[in-house]
Protein backbone atom coordinates (compact mmCIF):
# COMPACT_ATOMS: atom_id res chain seq x y z
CA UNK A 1 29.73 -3.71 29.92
CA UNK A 2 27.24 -0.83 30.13
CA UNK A 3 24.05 -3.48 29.16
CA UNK A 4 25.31 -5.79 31.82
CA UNK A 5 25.73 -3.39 34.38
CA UNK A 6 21.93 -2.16 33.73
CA UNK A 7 20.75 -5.37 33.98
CA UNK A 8 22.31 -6.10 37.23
CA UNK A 9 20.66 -2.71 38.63
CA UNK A 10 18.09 -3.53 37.20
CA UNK A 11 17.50 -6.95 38.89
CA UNK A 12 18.96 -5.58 41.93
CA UNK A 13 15.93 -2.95 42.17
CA UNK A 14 13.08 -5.46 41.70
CA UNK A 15 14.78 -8.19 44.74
CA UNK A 16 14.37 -4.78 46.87
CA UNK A 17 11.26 -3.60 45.41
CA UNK A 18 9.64 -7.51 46.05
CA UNK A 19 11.39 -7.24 49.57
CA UNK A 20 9.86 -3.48 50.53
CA UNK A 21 6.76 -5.31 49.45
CA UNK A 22 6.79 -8.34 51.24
CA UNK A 23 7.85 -6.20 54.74
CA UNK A 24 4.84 -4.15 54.02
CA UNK A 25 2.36 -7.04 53.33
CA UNK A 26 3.52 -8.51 56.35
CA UNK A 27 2.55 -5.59 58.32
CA UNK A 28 -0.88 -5.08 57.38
CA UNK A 29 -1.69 -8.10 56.14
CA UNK A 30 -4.63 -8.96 54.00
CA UNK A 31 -7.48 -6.80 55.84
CA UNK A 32 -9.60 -10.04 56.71
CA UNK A 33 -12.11 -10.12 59.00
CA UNK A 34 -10.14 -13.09 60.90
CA UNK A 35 -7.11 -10.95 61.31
CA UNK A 36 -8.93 -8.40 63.13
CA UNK A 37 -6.59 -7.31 66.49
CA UNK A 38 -9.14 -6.58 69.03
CA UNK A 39 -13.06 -6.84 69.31
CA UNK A 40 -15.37 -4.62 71.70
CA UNK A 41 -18.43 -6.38 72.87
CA UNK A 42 -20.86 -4.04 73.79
CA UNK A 43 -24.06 -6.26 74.52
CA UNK A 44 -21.50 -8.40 76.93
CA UNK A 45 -19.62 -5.95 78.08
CA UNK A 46 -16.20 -7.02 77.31
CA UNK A 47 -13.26 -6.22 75.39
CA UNK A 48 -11.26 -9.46 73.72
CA UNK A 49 -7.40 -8.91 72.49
CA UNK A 50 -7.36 -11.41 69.91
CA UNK A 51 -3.70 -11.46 69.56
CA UNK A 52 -2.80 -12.77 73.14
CA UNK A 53 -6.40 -14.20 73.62
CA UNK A 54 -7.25 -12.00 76.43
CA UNK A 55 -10.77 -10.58 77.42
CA UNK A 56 -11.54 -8.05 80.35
CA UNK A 57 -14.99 -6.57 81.45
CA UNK A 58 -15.98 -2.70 81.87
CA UNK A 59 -15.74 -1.95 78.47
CA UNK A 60 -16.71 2.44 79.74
CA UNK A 61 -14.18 1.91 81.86
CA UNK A 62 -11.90 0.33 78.97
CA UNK A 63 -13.17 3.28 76.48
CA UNK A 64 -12.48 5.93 78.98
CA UNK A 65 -8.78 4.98 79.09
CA UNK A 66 -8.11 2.99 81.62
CA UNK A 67 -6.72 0.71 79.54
CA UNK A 68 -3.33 -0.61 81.57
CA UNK A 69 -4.19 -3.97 81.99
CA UNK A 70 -4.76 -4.78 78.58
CA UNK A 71 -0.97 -2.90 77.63
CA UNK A 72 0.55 -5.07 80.83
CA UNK A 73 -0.34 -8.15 78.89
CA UNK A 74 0.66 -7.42 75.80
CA UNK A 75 3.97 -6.36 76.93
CA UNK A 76 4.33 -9.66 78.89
CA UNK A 77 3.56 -11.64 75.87
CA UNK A 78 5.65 -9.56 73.70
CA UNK A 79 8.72 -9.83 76.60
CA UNK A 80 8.08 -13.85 76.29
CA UNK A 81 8.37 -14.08 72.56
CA UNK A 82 11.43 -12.61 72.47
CA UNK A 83 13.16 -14.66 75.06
CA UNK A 84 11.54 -17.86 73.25
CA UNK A 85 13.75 -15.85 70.01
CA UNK A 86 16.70 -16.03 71.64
């Protein structure tokens, strides 16, 4: 009874160990260059939010802090996924 009760700990650790992993892969992902978030052009003066495929101008302006607009839209597209969830 004791071996068989190891063994089922024992499994039950690595199904949470490969899920712990699999929640943490998923967060950061794979560190590609095409799953970069958001790009600052400075030549063109423009910031791009790759996630929501959004691009303002006034990149000082953006660098400085003023950076509402950009958090508005991500909200909005955040607020719409969920509702498309449900």
């Amino acid at each position: 009874m004791k071996i068989l009760r190891s063994r089922l700990y024992e499994l039950k650790q690595e199904e949470e160990a490969k899920k712990r992993g699999d929640a943490r892969k998923a967060q950061i992902g794979t560190g590609d260059r095409s799953e970069k978030i958001r790009t600052y052009n400075f030549p063109q003066d423009r910031v791009t939010d790759h996630r929501i495929k959004y691009s303002t101008s006034n990149l000082p302006k953006f660098m400085d802090g003023e950076i509402d607009e950009m958090i508005g839209k991500l909200k909005a597209v955040e607020q719409e996924k969920k509702l498309q969830e449900n």
